[in-house]
C-alpha atoms as a PDB file:
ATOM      1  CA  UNK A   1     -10.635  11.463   1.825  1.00  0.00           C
ATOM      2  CA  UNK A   2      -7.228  11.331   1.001  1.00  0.00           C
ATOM      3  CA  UNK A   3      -5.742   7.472   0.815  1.00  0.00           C
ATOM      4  CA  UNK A   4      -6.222   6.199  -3.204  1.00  0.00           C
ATOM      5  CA  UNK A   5      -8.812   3.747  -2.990  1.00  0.00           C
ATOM      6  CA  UNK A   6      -8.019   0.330  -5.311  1.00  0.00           C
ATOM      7  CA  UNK A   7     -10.741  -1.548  -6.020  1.00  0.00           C
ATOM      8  CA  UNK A   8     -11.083  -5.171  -8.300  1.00  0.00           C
ATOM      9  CA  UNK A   9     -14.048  -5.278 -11.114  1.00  0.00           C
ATOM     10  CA  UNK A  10     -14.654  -8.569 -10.927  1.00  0.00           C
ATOM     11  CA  UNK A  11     -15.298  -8.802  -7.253  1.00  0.00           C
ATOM     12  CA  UNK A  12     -18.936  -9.198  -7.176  1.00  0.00           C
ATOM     13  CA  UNK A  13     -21.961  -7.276  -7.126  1.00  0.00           C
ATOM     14  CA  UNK A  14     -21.237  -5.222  -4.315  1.00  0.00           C
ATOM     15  CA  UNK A  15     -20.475  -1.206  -6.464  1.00  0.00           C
ATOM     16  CA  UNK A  16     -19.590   0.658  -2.821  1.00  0.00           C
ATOM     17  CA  UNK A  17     -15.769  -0.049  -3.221  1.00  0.00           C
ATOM     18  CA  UNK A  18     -15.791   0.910  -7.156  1.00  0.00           C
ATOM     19  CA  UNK A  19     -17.810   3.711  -6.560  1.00  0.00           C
ATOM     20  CA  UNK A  20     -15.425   5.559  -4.778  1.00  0.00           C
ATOM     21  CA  UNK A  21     -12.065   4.096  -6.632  1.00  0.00           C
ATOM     22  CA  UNK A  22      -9.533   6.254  -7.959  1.00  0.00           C
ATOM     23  CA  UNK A  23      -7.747   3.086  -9.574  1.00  0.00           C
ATOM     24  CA  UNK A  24     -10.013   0.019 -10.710  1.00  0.00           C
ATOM     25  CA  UNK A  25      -8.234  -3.182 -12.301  1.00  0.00           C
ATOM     26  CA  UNK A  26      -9.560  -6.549 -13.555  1.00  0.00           C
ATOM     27  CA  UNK A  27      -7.864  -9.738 -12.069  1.00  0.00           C
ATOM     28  CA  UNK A  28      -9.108 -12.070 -14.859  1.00  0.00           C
ATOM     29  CA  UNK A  29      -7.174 -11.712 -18.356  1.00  0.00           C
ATOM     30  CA  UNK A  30      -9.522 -10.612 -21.054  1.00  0.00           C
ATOM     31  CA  UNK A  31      -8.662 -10.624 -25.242  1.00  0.00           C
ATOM     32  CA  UNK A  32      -7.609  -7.448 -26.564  1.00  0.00           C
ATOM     33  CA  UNK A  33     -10.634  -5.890 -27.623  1.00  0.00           C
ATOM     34  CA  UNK A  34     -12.451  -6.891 -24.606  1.00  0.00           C
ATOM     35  CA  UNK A  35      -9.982  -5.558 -22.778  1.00  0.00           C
ATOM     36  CA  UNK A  36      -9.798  -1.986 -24.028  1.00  0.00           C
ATOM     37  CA  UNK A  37     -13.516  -1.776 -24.045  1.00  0.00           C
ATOM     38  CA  UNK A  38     -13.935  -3.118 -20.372  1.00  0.00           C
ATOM     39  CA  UNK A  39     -11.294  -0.440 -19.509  1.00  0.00           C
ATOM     40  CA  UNK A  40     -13.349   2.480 -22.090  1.00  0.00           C
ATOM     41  CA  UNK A  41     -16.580   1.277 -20.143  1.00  0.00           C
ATOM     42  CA  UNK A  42     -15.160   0.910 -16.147  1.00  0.00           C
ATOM     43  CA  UNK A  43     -13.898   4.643 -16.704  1.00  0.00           C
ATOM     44  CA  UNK A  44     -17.273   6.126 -18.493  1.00  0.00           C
ATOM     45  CA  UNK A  45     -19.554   4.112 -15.416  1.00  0.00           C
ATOM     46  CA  UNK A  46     -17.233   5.721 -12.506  1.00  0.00           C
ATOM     47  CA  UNK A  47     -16.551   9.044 -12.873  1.00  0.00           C
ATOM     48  CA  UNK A  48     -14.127   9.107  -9.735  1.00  0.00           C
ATOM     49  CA  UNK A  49     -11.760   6.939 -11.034  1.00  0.00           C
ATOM     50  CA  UNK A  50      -8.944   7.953 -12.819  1.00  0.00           C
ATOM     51  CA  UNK A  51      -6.394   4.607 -13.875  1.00  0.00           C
ATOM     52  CA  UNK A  52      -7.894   0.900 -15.082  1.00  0.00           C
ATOM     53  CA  UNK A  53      -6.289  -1.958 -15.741  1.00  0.00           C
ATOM     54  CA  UNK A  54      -6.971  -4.506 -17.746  1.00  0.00           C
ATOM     55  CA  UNK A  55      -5.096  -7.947 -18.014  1.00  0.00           C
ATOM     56  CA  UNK A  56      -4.733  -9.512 -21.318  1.00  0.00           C
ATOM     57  CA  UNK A  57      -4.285 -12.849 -22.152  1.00  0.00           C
ATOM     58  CA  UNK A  58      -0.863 -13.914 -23.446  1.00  0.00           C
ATOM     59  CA  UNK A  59       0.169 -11.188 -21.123  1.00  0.00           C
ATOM     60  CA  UNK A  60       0.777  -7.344 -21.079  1.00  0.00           C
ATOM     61  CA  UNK A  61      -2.300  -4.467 -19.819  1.00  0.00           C
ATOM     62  CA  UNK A  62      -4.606  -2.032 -21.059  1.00  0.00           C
ATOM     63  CA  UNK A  63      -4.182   0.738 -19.161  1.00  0.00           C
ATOM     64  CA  UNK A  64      -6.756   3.912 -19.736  1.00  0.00           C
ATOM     65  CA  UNK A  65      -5.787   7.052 -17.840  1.00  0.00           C
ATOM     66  CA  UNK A  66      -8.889   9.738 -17.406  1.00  0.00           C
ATOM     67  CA  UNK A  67      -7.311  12.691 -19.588  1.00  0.00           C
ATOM     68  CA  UNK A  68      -7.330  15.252 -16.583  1.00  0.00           C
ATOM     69  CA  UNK A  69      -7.639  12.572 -13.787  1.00  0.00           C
ATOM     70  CA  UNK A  70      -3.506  12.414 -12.549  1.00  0.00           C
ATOM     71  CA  UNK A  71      -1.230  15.256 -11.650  1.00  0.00           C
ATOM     72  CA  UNK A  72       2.473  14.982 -12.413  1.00  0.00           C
ATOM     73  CA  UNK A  73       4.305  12.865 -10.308  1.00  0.00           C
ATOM     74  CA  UNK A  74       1.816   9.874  -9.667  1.00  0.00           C
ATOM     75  CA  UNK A  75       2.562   6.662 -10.664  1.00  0.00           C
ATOM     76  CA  UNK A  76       1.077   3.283 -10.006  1.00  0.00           C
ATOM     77  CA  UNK A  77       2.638  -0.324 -10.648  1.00  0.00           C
ATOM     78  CA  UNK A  78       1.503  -4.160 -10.062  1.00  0.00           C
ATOM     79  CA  UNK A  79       4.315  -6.479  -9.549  1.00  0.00           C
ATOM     80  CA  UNK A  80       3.522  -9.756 -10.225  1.00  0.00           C
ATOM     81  CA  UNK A  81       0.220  -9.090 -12.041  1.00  0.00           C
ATOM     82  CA  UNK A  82      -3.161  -8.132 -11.036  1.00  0.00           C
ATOM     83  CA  UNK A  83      -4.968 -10.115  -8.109  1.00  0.00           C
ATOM     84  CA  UNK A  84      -7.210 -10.055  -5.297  1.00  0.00           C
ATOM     85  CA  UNK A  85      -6.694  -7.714  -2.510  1.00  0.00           C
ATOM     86  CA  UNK A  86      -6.108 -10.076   0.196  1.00  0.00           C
END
C-alpha cells in the first residue's frame, strides 16, 4: 500500500483502521501526562505507525515520532486542530 493511512484513537472499538495507520491522533484534549503516555502507549500497541498526536488541554500537542519510522523529507501538519475525519 502506498497512501499514509490517518486514523483517530478515540473512534470506537473498531482497531482495523489503527491497525494499519502510519499516523494516529486523538481528537479529545488530554492533560499533559496523559497525553504523553497515551501517545508512549498508541505507538508501543501499533507497531505500523510511525507519528501520534496528542491534544492537550489549554492547547499545544504531544507529538511522538517512532525513532526510525520517517525518512527525510516527510512532514505532517493539522490546521485548525485535531478532529474527526469527516
Amino acid at each position: 500500500m502506498n497512501d499514509l493511512v490517518v486514523a483517530c484513537l478515540d473512534a470506537g472499538p473498531d482497531e482495523r483502521r489503527r491497525e494499519c495507520a502510519d499516523v494516529l491522533y486523538s481528537a479529545v484534549p488530554h492533560a499533559a501526562v496523559d497525553a504523553w503516555l497515551l501517545a508512549v502507549r498508541a505507538l508501543a500497541r501499533y507497531p505500523g505507525c510511525v507519528l501520534v498526536l496528542v491534544p492537550k488541554v489549554g492547547g499545544g500537542c504531544v507529538v511522538r515520532v517512532r525513532p526510525s519510522g520517517l525518512t527525510s523529507g516527510c512532514a505532517i501538519a493539522l490546521r485548525g486542530g485535531a478532529g474527526r475525519p469527516r
